[in-house]
Protein backbone atom coordinates (compact mmCIF):
# COMPACT_ATOMS: atom_id res chain seq x y z
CA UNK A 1 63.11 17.01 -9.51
CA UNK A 2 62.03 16.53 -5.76
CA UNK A 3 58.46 15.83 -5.38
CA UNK A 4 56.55 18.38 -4.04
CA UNK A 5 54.27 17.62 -0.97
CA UNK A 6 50.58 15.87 -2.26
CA UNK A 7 47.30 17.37 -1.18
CA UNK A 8 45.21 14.25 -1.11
CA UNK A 9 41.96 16.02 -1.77
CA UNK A 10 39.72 12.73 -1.79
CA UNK A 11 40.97 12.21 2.27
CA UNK A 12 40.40 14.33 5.07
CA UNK A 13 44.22 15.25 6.07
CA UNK A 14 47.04 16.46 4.21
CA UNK A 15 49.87 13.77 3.08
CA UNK A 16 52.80 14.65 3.53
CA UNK A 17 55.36 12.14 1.14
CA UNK A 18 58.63 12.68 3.08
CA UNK A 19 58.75 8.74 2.35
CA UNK A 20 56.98 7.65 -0.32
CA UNK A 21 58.48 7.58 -3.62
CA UNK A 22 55.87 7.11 -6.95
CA UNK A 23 56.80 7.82 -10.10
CA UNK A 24 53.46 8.11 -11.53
CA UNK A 25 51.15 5.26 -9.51
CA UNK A 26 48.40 4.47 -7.59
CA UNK A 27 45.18 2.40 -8.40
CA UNK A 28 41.79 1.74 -6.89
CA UNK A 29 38.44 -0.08 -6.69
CA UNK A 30 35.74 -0.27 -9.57
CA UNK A 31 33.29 2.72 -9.06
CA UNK A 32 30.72 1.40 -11.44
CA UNK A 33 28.86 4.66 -11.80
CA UNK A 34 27.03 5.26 -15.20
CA UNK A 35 28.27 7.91 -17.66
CA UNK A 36 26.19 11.49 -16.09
CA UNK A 37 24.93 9.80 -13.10
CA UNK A 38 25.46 11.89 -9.94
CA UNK A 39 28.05 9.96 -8.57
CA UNK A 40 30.24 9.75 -11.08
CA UNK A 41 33.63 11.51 -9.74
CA UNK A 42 34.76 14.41 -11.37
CA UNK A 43 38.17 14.03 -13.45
CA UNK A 44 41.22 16.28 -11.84
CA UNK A 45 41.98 19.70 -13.28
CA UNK A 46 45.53 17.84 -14.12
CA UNK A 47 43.74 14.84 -16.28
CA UNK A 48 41.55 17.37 -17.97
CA UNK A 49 44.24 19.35 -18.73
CA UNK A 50 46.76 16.78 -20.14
CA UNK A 51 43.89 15.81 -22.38
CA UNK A 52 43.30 19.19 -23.48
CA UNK A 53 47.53 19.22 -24.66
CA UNK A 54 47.45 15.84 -26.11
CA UNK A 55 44.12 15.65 -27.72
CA UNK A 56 43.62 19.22 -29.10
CA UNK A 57 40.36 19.63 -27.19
CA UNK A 58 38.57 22.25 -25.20
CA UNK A 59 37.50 21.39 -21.43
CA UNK A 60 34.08 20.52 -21.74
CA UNK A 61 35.14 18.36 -25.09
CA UNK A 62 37.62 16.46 -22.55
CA UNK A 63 35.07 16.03 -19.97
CA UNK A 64 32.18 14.93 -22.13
CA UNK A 65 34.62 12.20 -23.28
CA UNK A 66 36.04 11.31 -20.53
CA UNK A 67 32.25 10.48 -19.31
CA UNK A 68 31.40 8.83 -22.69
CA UNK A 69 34.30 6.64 -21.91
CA UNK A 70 33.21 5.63 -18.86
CA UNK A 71 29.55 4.85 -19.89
CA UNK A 72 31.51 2.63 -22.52
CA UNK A 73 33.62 0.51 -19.76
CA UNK A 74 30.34 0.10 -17.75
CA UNK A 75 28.24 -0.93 -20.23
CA UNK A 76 31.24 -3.44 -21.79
CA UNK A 77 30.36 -6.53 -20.08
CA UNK A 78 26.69 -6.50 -20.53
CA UNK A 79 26.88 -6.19 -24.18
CA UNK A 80 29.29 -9.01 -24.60
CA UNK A 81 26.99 -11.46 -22.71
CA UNK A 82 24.15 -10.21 -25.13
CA UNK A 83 26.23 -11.46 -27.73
CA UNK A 84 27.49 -14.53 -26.68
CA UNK A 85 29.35 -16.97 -29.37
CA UNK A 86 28.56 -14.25 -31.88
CA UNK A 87 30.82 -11.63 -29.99
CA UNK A 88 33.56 -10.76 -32.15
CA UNK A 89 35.61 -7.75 -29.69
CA UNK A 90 34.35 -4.61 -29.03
CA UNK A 91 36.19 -1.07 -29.21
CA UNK A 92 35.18 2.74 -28.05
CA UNK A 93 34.38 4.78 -31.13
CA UNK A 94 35.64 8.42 -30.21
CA UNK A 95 34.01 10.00 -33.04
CA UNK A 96 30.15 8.79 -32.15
CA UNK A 97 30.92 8.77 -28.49
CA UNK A 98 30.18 5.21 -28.24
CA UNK A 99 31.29 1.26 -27.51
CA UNK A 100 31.17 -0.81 -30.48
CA UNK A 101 30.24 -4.13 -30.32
CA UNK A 102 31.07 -6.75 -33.28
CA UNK A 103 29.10 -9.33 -33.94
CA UNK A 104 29.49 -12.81 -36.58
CA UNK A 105 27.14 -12.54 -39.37
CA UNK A 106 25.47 -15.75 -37.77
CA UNK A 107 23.92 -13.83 -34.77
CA UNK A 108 20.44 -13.77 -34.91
CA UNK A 109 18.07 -10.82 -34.82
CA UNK A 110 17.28 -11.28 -30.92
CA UNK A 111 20.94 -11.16 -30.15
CA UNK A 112 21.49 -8.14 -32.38
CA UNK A 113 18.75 -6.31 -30.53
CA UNK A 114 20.19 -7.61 -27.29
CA UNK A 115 23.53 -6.03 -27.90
CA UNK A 116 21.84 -2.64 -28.87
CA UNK A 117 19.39 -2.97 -25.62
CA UNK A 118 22.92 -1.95 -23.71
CA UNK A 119 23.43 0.81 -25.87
CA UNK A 120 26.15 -0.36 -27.88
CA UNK A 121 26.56 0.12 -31.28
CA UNK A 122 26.77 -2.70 -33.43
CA UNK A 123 28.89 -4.22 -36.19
CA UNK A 124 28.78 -7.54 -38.42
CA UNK A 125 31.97 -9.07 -38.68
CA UNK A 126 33.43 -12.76 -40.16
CA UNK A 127 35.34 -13.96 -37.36
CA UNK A 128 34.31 -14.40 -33.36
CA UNK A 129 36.79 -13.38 -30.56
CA UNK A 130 37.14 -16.72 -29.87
CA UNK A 131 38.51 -17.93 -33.26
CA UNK A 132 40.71 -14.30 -33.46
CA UNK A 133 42.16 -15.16 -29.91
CA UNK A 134 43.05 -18.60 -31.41
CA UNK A 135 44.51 -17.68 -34.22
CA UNK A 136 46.64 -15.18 -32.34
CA UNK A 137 47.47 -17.60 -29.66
CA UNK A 138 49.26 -20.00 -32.85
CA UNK A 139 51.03 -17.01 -34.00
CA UNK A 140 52.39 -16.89 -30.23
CA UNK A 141 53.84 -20.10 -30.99
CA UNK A 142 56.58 -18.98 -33.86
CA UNK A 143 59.89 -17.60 -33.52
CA UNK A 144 59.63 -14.24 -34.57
CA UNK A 145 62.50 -12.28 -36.06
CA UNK A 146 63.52 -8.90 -34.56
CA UNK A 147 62.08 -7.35 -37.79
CA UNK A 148 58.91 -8.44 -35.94
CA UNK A 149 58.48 -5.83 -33.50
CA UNK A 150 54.65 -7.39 -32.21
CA UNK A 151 50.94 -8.79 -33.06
CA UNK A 152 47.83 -8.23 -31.60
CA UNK A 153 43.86 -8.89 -32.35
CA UNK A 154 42.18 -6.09 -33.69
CA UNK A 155 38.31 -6.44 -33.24
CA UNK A 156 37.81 -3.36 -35.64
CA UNK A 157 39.75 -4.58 -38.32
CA UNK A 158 38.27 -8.51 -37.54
CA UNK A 159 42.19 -9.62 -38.32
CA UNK A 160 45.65 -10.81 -36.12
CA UNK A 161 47.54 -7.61 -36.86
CA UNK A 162 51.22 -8.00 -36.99
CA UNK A 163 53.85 -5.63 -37.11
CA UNK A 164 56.73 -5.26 -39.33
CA UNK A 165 59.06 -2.56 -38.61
CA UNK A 166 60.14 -0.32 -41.76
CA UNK A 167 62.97 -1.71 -44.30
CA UNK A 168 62.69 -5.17 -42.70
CA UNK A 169 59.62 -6.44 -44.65
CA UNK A 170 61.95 -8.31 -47.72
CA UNK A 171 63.90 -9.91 -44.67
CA UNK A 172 64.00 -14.17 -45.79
CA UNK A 173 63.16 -14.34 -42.10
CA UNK A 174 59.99 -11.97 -41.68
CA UNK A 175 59.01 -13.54 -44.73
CA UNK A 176 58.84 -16.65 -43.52
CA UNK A 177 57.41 -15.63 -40.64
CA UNK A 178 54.46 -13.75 -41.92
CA UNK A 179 53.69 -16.96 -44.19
CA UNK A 180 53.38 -19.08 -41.02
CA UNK A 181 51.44 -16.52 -39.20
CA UNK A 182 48.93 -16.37 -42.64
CA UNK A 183 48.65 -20.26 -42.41
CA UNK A 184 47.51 -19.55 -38.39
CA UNK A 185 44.52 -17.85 -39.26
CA UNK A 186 43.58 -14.21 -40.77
CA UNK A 187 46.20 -11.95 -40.64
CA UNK A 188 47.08 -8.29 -42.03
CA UNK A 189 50.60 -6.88 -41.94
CA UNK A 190 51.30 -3.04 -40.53
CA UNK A 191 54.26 -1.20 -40.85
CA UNK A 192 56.05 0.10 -37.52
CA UNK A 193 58.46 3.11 -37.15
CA UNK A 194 61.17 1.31 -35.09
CA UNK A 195 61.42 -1.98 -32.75
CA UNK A 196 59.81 -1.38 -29.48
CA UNK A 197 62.33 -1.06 -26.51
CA UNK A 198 61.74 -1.16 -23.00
CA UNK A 199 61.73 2.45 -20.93
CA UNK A 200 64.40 1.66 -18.08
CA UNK A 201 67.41 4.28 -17.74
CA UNK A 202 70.68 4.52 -16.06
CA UNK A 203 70.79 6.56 -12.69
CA UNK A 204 69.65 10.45 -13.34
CA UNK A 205 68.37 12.83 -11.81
CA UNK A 206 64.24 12.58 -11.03
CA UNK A 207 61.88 11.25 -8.50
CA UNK A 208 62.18 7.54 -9.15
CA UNK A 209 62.82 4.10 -7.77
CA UNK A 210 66.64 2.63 -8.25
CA UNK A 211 67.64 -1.02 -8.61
CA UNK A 212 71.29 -1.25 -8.94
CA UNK A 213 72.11 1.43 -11.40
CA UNK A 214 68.32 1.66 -12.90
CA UNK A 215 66.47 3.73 -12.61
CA UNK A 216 62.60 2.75 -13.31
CA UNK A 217 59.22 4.54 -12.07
CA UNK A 218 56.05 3.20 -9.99
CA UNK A 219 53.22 1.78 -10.81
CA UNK A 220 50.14 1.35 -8.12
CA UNK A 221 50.67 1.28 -4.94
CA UNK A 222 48.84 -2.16 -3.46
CA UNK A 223 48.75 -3.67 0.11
CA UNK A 224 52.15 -3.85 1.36
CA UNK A 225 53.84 -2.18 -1.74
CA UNK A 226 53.65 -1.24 -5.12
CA UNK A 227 53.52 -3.39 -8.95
CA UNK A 228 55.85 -2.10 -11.43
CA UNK A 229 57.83 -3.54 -14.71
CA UNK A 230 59.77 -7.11 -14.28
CA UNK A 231 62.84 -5.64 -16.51
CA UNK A 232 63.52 -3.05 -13.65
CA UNK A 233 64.22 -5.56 -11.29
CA UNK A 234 64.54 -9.44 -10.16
CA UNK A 235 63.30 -11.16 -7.10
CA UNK A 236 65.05 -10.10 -4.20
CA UNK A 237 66.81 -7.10 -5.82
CA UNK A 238 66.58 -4.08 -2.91
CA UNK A 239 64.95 -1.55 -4.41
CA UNK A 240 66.14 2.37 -2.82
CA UNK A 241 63.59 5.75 -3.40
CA UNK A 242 64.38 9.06 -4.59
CA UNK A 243 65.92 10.33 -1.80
CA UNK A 244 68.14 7.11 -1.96
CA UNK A 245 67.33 5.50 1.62
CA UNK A 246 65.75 2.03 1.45
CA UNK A 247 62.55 0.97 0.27
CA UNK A 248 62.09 -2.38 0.64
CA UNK A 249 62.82 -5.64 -2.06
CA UNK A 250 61.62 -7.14 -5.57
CA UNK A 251 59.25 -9.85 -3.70
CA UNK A 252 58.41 -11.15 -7.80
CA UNK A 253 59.11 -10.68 -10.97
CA UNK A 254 59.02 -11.51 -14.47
CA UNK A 255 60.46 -10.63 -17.80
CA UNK A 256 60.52 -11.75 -20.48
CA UNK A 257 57.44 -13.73 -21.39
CA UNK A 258 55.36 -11.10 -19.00
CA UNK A 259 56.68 -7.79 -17.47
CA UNK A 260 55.59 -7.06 -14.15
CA UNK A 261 56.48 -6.58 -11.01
CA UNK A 262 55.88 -6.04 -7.04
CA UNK A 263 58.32 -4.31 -4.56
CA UNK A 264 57.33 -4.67 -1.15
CA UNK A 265 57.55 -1.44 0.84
CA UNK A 266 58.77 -0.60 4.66
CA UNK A 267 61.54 1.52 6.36
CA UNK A 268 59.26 4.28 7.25
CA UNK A 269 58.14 4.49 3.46
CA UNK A 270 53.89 4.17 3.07
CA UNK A 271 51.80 3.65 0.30
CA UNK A 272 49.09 6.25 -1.28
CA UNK A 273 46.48 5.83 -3.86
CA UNK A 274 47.39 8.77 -5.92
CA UNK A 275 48.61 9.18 -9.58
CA UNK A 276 51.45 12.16 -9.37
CA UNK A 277 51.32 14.93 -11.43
CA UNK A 278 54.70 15.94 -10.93
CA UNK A 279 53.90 19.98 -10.58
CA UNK A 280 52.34 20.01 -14.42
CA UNK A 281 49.42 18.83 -13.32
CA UNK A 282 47.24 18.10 -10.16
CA UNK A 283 47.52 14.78 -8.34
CA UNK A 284 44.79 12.05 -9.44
CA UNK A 285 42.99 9.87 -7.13
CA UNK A 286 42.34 6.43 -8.60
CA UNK A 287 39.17 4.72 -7.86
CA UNK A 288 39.07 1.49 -9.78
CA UNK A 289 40.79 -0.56 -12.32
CA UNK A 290 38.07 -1.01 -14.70
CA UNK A 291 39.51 -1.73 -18.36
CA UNK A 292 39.32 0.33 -20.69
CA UNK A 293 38.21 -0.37 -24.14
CA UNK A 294 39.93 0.40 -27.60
CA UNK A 295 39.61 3.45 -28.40
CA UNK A 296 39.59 5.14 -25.13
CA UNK A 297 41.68 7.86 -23.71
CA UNK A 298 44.40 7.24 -21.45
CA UNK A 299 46.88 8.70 -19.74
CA UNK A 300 50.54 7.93 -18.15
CA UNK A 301 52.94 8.84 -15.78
CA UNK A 302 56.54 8.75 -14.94
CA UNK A 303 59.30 10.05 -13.43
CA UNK A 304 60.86 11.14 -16.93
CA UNK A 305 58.39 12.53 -18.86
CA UNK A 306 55.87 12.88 -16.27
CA UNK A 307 51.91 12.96 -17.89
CA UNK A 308 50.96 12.54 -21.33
CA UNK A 309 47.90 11.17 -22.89
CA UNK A 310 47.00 8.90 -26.06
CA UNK A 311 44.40 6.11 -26.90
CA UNK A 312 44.11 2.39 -26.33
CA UNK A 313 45.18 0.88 -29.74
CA UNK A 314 45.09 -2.71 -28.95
CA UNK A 315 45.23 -5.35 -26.06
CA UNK A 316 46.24 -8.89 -25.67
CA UNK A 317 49.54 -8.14 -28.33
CA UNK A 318 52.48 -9.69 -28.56
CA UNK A 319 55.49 -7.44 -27.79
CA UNK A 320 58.58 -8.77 -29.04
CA UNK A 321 61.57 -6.83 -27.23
CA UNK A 322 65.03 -7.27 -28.07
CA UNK A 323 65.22 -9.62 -24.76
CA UNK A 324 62.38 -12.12 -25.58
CA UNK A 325 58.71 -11.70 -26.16
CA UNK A 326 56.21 -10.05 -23.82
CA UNK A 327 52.31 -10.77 -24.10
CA UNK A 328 49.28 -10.07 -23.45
CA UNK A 329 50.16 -6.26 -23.54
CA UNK A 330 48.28 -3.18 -24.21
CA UNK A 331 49.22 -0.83 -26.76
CA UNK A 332 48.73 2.97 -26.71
CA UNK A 333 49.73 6.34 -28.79
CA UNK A 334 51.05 7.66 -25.55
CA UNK A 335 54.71 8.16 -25.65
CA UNK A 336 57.36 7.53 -23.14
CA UNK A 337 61.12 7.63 -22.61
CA UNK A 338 63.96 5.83 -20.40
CA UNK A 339 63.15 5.72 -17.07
CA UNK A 340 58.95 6.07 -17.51
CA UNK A 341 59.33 2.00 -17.02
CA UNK A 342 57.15 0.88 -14.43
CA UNK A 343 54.82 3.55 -14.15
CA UNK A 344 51.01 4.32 -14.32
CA UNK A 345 48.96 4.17 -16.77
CA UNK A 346 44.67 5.49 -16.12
CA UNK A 347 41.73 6.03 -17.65
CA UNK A 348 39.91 8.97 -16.22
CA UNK A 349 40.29 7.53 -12.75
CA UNK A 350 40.65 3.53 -13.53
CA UNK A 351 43.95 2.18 -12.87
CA UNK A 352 44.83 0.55 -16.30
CA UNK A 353 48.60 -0.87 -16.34
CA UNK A 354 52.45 -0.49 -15.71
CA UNK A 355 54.24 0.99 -18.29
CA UNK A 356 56.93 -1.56 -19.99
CA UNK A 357 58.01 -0.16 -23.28
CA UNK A 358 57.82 1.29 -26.81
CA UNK A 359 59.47 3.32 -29.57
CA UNK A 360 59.80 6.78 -30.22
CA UNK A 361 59.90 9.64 -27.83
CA UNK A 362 57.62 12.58 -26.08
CA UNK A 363 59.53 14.81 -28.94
CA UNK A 364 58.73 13.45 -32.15
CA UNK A 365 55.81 10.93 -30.94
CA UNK A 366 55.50 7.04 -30.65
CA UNK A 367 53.56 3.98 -29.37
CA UNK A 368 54.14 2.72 -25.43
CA UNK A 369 52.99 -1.05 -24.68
CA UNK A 370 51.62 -1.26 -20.83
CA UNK A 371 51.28 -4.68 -18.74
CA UNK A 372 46.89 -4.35 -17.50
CA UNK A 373 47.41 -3.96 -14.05
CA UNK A 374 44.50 -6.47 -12.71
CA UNK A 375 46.63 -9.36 -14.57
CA UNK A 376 49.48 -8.01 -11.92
CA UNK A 377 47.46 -8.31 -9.35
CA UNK A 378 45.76 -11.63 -9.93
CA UNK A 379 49.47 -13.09 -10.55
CA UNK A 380 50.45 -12.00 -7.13
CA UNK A 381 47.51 -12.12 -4.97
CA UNK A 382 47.86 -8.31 -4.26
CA UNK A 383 44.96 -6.00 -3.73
CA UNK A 384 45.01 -1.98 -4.95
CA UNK A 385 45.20 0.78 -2.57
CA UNK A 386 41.96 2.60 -3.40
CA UNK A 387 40.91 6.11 -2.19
C-alpha cells in the first residue's frame, strides 16, 4: 500500500511525502501540560478511534483516559521524590483513573502524605525499587534457556516476574534456572503463550524501509534521520524506502543485548514528526516522549498491521529472543506481526519506543516488547523531530 499524501495539521503548509518513507514514526518534545488544563492538545480522531476498537470504549471514555493518563505521566516524578528510599515502582490504575505509587512499609507518615500531596494513590509494599531492580539485575546475569521467553519487575505485584512459556516448565534446564533466579531475590513464575520473536519480514508488499531482503518499519524521525530496531539492520547497511530509491545508511546499531537503531536520511528524502495512520486512521503529531507508566494506553504502528492499541504491562524486562537476550524492554498487550519491526510506539501524543518483537498475531492476540525511545536517543546523541 502506497502512502497517501499527509496533511500535517499541527504546521501551516501541506506535506507532501513524495520522499519520506515511515512506517509508523515520529516523536517530539515533553509538553508537560496537566491532565484538563487548557493546553493540553487534543488526541487525533485516528488515536481516539483505535482506542475505541481495541479497548471497547465510547469516545468520551477514550478521551477521559487518555487525559487521566497524562495527568498520571506528569505527576510521576513528583511522587517518586516524595517517596524517596521508600519508593517501591509506581503503575497507572485504569480502573480508578489514577497513578499508583508503592511505598515500603518503613515510610513514615510524612512521606505517605507527601506521596498523596501529588495526587497519587498509594500502596504499602515489602520490597523498594531499588532492591527489585537488584534482584532483577542478578537474574540478568544467568543463562537462560529458550523455555525462558523473559523477566521483568513488576511494582504491582512487588516481585521479579519471569516467564516460562507453556509445556516447558518441567524442562531440567528452566528448572534450574528458576531456582537460581529464586536464590537472586523474590521471584514469581508466569506462564507465556509462545517464545517472543522479533517482527522483521522478507520483502512484501507495504510502505516500509528495506535492508537487504528485510523489510522492517520506522520508528521517530530525529535530526538527520530516523531510530528504528538493531535486528533490521547493521552499521553501514544502506537502507532503500518504499518506493525503493535510496535512503541513506545504518549509522548504529545493536542487537542482541539492546535493539535499536538509527538510519541516517538524505537523497532528497526529509524527516516529519508525524505518526502514520496508514488511511485507517488520521495522522498523529507527536509532541513529547514522556514515559508512560504501567498501566497506560498505548498505541503502535507499522507498515504491516498498521495501528493497534494495548497497555503498558511492564518495563525494564528481559527479552530473551531466539538470537540472544534483549533488556531493558517494555512490554505491551498490543500485537504485531513481521515487518511492524522498528516502528512507533505512543502514548496519546508521547513518543514511547521502537517496536522489536513479540508473540502472537493481530488475529488471535499477543504481547509486543518495544525498545523506550529516549534510551535510543541518549545512546546516540540524537534529538526528536517535534511538531
Amino acid at each position: 500500500m502506497r502512502r497517501s499524501r499527509l496533511r500535517n495539521c499541527g504546521l501551516a503548509t501541506l506535506l507532501v511525502l513524495g520522499g519520506w518513507t515511515a512506517a509508523g514514526t515520529v516523536p517530539a518534545a515533553a509538553t508537560g501540560s496537566p491532565a484538563g488544563s487548557p493546553t493540553a492538545p487534543t488526541a487525533s480522531a485516528g488515536l481516539l478511534q483505535a482506542m475505541q476498537r481495541d479497548f471497547g470504549l465510547t469516545r468520551a471514555q477514550a478521551e477521559d483516559r487518555l487525559a487521566a493518563e497524562r495527568h498520571a505521566t506528569d505527576i510521576a516524578p513528583a511522587a517518586q521524590r516524595a517517596a524517596g528510599d521508600a519508593f517501591g515502582g509506581s503503575w497507572f490504575d485504569a480502573g480508578r483513573g489514577r497513578l499508583t505509587v508503592a511505598v515500603t512499609s518503613d515510610a513514615s507518615p510524612t512521606t505517605v502524605r507527601a506521596v498523596r500531596s501529588t495526587g497519587a494513590d498509594v500502596r504499602t509494599v515489602t520490597y523498594s525499587a531499588r532492591q527489585l531492580d537488584a534482584a532483577g539485575q542478578r537474574v540478568d546475569l544467568l543463562d537462560a534457556p529458550a523455555g525462558v521467553s523473559g523477566w521483568h519487575v513488576d511494582p504491582a505485584a512487588n516481585k521479579v516476574v519471569v516467564d516460562v512459556v507453556g509445556g516447558e516448565h518441567a524442562d531440567n534446564d528452566v528448572q534450574r534456572f528458576l531456582s537460581q533466579a529464586r536464590a537472586a531475590g523474590p521471584v514469581t513464575v508466569r506462564t507465556v503463550p509462545a517464545a517472543p520473536r522479533t517482527f522483521a519480514a522478507g520483502t512484501v508488499g507495504g510502505d516500509p524501509y528495506y535492508t537487504g531482503n528485510v523489510r522492517c518499519s520506522i520508528g521517530f524521525s530525529v535530526h538527520g534521520g530516523f531510530i528504528t530496531a538493531g535486528h533490521c539492520g547493521q552499521a553501514g547497511a544502506g537502507v532503500s524506502g518504499w518506493d525503493g530509491s535510496y535512503i541513506g545508511t545504518f549509522q548504529g546499531s545493536s542487537f542482541p543485548d539492546n535493539d535499536y537503531a538509527w538510519v541516517s536520511v538524505g537523497s532528497g528524502w526529509w524527516t516529519v514528526p508525524v505518526v502514520l495512520g496508514w488511511g485507517t486512521v488520521s495522522d498523529q503529531l507527536v509532541r513529547g516522549s514522556n514515559e508512560a507508566p504501567v498501566g497506560a494506553s498505548v498505541c503502535r504502528s507499522g507498515s504491516t498491521t498498521h495501528w493497534h492499541c494495548g497497555t503498558v504491562l511492564a518495563k525494564n524486562e528481559t527479552v530473551n529472543y531466539a538470537q540472544g537476550a534483549v533488556h531493558q524492554m517494555t512490554k505491551t498487550s498490543v500485537c504485531a506481526e513481521g515487518g511492524d519491526s522498528g516502528g512507533s510506539f505512543i502514548s496519546g501524543d508521547q513518543a514511547q519506543g521502537v517496536t522489536s518483537g513479540g508473540w502472537g498475531n493481530c488475529s488471535g492476540g499477543g504481547e509486543t516488547w518495544f525498545q523506550p525511545v529516549n534510551e535510543i536517543l541518549n545512546r546516540y546523541g540524537l534529538t526528536l523531530h517535534t511538531a
